[in-house]
C-alpha atoms as a PDB file:
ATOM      1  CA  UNK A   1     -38.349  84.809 -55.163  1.00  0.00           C
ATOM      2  CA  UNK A   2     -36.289  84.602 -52.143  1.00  0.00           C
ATOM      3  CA  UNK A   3     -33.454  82.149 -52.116  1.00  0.00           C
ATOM      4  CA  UNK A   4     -34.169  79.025 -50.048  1.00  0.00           C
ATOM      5  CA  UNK A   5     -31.997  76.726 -47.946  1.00  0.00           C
ATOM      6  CA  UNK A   6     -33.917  73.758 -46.633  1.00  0.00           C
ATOM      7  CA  UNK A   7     -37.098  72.732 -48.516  1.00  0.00           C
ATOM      8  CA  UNK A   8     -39.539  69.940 -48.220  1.00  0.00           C
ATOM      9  CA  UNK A   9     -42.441  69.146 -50.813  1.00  0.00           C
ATOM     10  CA  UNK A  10     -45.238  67.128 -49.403  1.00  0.00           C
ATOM     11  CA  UNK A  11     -47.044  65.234 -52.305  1.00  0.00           C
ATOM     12  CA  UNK A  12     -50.010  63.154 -52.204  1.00  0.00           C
ATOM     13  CA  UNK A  13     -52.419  60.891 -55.054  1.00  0.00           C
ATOM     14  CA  UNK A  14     -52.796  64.368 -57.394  1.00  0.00           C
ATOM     15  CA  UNK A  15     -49.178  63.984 -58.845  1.00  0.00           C
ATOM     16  CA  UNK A  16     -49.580  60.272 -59.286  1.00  0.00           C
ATOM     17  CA  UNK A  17     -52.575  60.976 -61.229  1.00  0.00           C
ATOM     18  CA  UNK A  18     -51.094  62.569 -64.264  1.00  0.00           C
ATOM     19  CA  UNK A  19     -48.909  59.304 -64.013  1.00  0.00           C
ATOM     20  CA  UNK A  20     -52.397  57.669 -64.533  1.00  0.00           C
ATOM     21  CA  UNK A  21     -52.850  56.309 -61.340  1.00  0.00           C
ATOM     22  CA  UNK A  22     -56.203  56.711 -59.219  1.00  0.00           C
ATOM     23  CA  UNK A  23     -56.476  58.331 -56.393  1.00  0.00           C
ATOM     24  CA  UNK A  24     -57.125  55.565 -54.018  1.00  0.00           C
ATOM     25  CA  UNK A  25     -58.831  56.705 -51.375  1.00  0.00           C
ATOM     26  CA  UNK A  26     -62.454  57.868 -53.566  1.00  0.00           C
ATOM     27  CA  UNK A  27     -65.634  60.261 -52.043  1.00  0.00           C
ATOM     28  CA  UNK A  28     -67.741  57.113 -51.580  1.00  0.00           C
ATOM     29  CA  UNK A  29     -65.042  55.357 -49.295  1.00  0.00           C
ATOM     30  CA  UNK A  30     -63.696  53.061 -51.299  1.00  0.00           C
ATOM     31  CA  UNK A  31     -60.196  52.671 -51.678  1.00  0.00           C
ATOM     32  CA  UNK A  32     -59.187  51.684 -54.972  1.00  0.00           C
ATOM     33  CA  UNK A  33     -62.454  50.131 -55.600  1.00  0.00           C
ATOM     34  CA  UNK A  34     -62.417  47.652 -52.497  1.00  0.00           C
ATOM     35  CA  UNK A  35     -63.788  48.396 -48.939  1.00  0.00           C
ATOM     36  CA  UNK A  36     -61.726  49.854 -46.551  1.00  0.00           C
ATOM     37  CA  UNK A  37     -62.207  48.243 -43.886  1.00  0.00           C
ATOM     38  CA  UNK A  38     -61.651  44.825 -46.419  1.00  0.00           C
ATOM     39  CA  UNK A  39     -58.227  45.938 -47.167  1.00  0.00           C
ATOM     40  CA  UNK A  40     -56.409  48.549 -45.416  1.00  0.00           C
ATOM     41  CA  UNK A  41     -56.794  48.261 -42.105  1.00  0.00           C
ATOM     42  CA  UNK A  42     -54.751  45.681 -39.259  1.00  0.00           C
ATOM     43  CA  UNK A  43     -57.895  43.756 -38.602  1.00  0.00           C
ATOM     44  CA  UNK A  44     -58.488  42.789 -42.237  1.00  0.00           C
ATOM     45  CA  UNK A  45     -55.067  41.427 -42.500  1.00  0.00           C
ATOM     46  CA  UNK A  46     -55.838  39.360 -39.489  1.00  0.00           C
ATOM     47  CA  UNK A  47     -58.625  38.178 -40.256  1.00  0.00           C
ATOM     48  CA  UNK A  48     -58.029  37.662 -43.998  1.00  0.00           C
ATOM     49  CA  UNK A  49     -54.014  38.159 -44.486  1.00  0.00           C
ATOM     50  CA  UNK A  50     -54.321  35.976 -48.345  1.00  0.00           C
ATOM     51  CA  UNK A  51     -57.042  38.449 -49.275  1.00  0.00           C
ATOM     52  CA  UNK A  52     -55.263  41.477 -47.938  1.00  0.00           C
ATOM     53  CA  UNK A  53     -51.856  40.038 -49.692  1.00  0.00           C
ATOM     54  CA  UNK A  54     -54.154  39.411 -52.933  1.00  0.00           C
ATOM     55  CA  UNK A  55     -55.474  42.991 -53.383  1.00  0.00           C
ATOM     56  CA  UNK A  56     -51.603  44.443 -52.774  1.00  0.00           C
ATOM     57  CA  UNK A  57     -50.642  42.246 -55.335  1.00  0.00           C
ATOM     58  CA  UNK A  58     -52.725  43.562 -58.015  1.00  0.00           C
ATOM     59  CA  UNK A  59     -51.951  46.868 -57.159  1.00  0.00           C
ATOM     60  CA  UNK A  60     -48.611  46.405 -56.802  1.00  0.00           C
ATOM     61  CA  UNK A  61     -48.384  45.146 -60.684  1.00  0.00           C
ATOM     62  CA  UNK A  62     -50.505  48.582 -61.728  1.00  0.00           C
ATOM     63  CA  UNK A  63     -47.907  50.962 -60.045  1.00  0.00           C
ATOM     64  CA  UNK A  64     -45.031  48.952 -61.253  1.00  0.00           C
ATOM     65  CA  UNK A  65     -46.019  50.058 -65.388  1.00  0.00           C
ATOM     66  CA  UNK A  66     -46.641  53.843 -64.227  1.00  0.00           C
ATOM     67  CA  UNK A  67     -44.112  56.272 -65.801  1.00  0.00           C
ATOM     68  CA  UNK A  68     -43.068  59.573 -63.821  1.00  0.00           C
ATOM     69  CA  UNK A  69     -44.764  62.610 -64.973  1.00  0.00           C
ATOM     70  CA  UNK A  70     -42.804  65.895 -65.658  1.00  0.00           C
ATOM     71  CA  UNK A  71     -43.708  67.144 -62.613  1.00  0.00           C
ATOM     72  CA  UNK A  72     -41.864  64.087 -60.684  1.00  0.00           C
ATOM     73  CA  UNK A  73     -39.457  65.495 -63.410  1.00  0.00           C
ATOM     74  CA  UNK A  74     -39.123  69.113 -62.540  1.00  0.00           C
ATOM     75  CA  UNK A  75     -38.406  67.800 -58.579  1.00  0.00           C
ATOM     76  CA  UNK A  76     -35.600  65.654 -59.804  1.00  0.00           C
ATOM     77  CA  UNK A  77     -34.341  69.117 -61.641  1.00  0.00           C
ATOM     78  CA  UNK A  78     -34.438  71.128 -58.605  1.00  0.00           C
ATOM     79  CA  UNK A  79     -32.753  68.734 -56.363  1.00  0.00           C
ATOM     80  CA  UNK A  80     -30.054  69.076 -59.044  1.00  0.00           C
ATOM     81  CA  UNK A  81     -29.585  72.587 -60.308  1.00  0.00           C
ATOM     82  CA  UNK A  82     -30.813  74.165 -56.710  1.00  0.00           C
ATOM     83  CA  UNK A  83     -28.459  75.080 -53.773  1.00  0.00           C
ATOM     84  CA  UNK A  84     -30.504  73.429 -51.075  1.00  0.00           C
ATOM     85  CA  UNK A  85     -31.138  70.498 -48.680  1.00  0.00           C
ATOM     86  CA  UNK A  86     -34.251  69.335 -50.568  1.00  0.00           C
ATOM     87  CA  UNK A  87     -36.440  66.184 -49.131  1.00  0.00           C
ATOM     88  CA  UNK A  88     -39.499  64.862 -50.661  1.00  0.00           C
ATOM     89  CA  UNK A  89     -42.124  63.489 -48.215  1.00  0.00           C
ATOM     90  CA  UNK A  90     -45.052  61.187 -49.161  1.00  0.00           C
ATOM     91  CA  UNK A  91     -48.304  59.936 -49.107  1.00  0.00           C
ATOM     92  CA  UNK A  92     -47.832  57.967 -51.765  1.00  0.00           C
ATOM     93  CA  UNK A  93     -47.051  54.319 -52.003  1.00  0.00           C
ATOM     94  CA  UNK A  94     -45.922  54.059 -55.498  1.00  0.00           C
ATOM     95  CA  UNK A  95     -42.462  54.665 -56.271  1.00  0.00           C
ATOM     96  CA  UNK A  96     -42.667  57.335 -58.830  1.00  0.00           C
ATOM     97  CA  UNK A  97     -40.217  59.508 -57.081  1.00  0.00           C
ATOM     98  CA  UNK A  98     -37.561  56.552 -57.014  1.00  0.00           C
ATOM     99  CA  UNK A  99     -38.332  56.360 -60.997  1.00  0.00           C
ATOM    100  CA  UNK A 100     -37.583  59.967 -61.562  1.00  0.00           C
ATOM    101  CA  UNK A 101     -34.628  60.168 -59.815  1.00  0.00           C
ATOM    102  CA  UNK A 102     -35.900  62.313 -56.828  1.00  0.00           C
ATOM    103  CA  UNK A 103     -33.527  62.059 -53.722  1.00  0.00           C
ATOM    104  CA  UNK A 104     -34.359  62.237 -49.811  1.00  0.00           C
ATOM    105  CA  UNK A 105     -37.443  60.655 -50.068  1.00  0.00           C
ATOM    106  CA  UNK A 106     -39.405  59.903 -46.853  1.00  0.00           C
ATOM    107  CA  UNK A 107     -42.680  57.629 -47.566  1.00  0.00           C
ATOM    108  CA  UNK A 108     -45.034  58.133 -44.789  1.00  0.00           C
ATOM    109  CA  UNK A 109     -47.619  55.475 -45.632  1.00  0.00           C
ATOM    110  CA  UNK A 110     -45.243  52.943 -46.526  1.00  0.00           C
ATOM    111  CA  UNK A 111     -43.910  51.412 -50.123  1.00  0.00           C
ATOM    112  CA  UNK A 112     -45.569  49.357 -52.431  1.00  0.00           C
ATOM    113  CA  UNK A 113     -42.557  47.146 -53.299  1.00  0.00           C
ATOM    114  CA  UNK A 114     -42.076  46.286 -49.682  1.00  0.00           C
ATOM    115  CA  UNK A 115     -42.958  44.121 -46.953  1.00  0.00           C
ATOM    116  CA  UNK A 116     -42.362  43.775 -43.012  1.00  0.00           C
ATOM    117  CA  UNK A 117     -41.765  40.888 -41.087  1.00  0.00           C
ATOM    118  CA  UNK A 118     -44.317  40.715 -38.016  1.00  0.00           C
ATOM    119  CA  UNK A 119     -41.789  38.480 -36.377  1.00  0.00           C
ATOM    120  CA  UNK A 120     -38.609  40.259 -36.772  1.00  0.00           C
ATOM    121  CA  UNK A 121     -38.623  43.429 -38.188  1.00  0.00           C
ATOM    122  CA  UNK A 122     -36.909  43.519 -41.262  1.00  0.00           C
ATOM    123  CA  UNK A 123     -38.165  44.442 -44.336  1.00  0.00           C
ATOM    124  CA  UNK A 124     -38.216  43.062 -47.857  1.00  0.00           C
ATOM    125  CA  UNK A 125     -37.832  44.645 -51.092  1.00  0.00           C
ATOM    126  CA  UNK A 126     -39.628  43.087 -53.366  1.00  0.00           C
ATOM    127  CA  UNK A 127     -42.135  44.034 -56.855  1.00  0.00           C
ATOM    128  CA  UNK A 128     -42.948  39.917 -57.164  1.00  0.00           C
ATOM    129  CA  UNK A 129     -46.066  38.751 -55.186  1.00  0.00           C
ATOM    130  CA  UNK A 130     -45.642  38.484 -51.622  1.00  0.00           C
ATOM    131  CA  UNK A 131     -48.536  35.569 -49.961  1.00  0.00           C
ATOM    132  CA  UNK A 132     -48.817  33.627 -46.218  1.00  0.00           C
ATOM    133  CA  UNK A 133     -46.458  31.362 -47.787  1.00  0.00           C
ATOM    134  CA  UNK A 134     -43.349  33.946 -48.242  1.00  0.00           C
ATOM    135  CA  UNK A 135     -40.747  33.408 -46.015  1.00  0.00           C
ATOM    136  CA  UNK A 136     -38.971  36.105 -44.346  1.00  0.00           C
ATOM    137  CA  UNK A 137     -35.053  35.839 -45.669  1.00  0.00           C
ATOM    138  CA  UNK A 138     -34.297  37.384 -42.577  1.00  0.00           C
ATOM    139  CA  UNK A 139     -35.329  35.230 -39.958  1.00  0.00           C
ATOM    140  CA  UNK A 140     -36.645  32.165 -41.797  1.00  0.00           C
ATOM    141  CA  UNK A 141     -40.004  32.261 -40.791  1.00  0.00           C
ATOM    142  CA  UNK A 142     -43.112  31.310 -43.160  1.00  0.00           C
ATOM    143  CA  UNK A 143     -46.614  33.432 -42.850  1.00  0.00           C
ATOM    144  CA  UNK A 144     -45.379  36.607 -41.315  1.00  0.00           C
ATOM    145  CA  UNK A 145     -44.837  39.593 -43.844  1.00  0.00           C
ATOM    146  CA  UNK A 146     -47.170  42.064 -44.306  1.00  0.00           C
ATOM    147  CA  UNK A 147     -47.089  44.640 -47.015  1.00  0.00           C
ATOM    148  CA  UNK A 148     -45.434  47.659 -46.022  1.00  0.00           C
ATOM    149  CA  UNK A 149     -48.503  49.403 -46.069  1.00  0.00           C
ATOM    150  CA  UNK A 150     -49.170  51.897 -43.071  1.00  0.00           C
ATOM    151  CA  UNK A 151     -53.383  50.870 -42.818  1.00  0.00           C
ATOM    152  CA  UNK A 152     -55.746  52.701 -41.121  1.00  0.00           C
ATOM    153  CA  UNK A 153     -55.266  53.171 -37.402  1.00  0.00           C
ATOM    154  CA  UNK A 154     -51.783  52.972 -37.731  1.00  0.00           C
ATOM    155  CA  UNK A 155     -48.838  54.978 -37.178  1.00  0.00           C
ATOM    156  CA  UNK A 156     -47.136  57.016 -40.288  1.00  0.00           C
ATOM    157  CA  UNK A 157     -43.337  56.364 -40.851  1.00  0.00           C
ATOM    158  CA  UNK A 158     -40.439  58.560 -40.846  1.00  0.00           C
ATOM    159  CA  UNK A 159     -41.877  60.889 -38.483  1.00  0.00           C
ATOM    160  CA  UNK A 160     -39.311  61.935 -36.623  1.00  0.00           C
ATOM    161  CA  UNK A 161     -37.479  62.652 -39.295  1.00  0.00           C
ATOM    162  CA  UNK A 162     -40.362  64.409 -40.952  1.00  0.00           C
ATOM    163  CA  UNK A 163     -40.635  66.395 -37.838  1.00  0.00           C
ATOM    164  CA  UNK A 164     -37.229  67.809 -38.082  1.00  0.00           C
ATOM    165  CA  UNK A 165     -37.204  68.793 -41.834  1.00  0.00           C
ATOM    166  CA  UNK A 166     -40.822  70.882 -41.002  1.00  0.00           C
ATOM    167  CA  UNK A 167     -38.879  72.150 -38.509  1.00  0.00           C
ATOM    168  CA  UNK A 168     -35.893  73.661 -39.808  1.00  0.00           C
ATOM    169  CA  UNK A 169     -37.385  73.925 -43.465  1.00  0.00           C
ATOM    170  CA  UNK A 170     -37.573  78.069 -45.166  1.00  0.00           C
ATOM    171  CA  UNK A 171     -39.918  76.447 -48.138  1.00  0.00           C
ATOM    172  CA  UNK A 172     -42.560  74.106 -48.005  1.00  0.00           C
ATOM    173  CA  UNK A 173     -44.291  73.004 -51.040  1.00  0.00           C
ATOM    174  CA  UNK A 174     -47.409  70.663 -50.919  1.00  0.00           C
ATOM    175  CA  UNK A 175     -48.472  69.212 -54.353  1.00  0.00           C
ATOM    176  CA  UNK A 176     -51.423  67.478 -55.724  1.00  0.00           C
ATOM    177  CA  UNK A 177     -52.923  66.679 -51.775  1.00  0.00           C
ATOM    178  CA  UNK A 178     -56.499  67.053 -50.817  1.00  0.00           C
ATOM    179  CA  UNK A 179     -55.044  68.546 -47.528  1.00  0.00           C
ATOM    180  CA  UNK A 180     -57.752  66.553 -45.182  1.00  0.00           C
ATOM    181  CA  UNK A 181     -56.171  63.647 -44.339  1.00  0.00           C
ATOM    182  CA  UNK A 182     -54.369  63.727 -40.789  1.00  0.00           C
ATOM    183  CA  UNK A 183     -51.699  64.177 -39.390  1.00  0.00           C
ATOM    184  CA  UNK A 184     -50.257  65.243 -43.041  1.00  0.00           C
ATOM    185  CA  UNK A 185     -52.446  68.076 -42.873  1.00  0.00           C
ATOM    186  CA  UNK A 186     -51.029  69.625 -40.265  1.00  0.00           C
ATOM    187  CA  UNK A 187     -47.420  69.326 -41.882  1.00  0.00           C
ATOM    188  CA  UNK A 188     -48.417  73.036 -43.790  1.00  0.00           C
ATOM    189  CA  UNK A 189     -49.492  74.623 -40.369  1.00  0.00           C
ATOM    190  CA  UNK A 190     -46.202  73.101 -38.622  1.00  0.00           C
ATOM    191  CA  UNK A 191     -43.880  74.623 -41.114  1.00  0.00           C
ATOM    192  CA  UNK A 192     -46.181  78.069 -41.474  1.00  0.00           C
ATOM    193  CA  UNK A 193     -45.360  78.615 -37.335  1.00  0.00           C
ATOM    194  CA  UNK A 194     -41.537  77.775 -37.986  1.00  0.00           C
ATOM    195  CA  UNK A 195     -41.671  80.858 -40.062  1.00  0.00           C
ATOM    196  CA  UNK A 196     -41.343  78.982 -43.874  1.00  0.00           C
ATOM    197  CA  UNK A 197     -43.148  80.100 -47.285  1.00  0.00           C
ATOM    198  CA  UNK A 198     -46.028  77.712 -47.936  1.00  0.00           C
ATOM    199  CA  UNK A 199     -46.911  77.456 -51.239  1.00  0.00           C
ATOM    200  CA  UNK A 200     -49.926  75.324 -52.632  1.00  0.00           C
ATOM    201  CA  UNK A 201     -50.428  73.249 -56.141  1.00  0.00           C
ATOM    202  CA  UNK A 202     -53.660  71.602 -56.727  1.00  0.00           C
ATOM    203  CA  UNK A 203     -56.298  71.233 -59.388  1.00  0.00           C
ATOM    204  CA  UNK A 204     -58.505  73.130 -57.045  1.00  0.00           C
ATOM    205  CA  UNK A 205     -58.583  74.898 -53.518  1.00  0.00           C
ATOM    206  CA  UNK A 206     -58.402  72.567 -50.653  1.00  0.00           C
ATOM    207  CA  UNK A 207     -59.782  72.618 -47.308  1.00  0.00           C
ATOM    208  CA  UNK A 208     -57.576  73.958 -45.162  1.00  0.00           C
ATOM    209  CA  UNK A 209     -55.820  76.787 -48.238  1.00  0.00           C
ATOM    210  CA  UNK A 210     -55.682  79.274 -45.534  1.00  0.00           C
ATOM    211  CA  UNK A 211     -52.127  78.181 -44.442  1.00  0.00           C
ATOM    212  CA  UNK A 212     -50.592  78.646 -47.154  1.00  0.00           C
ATOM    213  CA  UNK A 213     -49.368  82.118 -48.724  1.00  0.00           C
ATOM    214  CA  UNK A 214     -49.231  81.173 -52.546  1.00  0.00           C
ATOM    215  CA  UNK A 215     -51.945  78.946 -53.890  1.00  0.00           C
ATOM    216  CA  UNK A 216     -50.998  78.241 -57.831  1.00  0.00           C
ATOM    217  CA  UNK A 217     -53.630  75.525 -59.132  1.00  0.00           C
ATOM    218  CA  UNK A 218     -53.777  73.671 -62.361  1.00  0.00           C
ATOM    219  CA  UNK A 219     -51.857  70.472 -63.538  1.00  0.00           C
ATOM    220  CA  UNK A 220     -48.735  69.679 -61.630  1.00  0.00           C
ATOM    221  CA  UNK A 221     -46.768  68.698 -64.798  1.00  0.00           C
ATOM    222  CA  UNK A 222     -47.619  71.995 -65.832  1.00  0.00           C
ATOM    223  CA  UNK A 223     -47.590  74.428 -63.096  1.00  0.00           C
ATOM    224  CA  UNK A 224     -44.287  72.819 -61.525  1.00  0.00           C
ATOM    225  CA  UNK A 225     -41.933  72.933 -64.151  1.00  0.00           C
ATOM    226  CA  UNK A 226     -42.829  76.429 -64.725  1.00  0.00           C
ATOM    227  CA  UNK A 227     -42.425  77.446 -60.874  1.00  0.00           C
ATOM    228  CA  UNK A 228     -39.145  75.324 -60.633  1.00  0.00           C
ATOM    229  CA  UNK A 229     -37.376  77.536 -63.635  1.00  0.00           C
ATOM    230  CA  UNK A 230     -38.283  80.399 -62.091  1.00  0.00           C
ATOM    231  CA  UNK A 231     -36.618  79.012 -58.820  1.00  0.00           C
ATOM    232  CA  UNK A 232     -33.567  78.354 -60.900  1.00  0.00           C
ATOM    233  CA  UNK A 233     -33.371  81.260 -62.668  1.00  0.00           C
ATOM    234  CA  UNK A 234     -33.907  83.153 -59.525  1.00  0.00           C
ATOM    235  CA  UNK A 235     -31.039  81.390 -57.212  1.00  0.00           C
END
């Protein structure tokens, strides 16, 4: 192995999983069981904000009892024992990095223990229920949060952050993503041209494999703790 400097490790729903956690978005459309057009997108939530708030609730109390998995672990290890600027960048909303003690971590689709004011801005950290009723501690107005949620159609978060780490990163890692959803995709290809090492753990090949120049597949809680002593032992 060569010896890294800055490294960024894209994860998606397949490292939640082994935290037993679906992966929301299923084959047949549905996203967590619900429509999505019902529940993750901005016209839903304006046409139906208490159903919208009602569904993030319940999920919201299922990703609060999930327990990191070892491969959460083995990210929290290499952060620690490896000389490196190491960031961890998202798909997730759960906050099973925060849990395992992972650093740098940029969620691009948003948390599920926040909320954003429509009216001012700010945003609330909160893992109670969150309703039209809440009231924004910020600017004192009733009805406006929406969960922190980046829905369908809109923008992802951190980006231009995200931008600079693919930029400037020698190792990218992308764990337990399906690799079709855009623009994270794309983040593989981005740090392939800026001349990185791309390195792919999955159950199974993904769709756009071709971009990266290691694929190791099988359980992340497996495979990563065994890649990340080798890293260790290799520095």
């Amino acid at each position: 192995m060569s010896t890294y400097k800055n490294i960024v490790i894209l994860t998606g729903a397949g490292i939640s999983a082994e935290s037993g956690l679906a992966t929301f978005r299923a084959s047949n459309g549905l996203w967590n069981n619900h429509k999505v057009e019902d529940v993750a997108t901005i016209e839903a939530f304006e046409r139906n904000p208490a159903y919208v708030h009602e569904f993030y609730n319940e999920l919201k109390k299922e990703l609060v009892k999930a327990k990191p998995n070892k491969a959460h672990l083995a990210i929290t290890r290499l952060q620690k024992e490896y000389d490196a600027n190491i960031s961890v960048v998202t798909q997730n909303v759960d906050t099973l990095h925060e849990k395992a003690g992972n650093q740098n971590i940029y969620h691009i689709h948003g948390q599920i223990n926040q909320a954003v004011c429509l009216n001012c801005g700010r945003i609330l950290e909160t893992f109670g229920d969150i309703d039209t009723e809440t009231v924004c501690p910020h600017c004192h107005i009733a009805g406006m949060m929406k969960p922190n949620i980046v829905f369908f159609g809109e923008n992802l978060l951190c980006m231009d952050k995200v931008d600079r780490l693919l930029s400037e990163c020698d190792l990218f890692l992308s764990i337990g993503t399906s690799g079709v959803v855009f623009p994270a995709a794309s983040f593989v290809q981005i740090a392939k041209y800026n001349n990185a090492k791309t390195y792919e753990f999955n159950l199974e090949p993904t769709s756009n494999n071709y971009f990266f120049d290691h694929h190791i597949y099988g359980p992340a809680g497996t495979t990563l703790p065994a890649f990340v002593d080798e890293m260790i032992k290799n520095k």
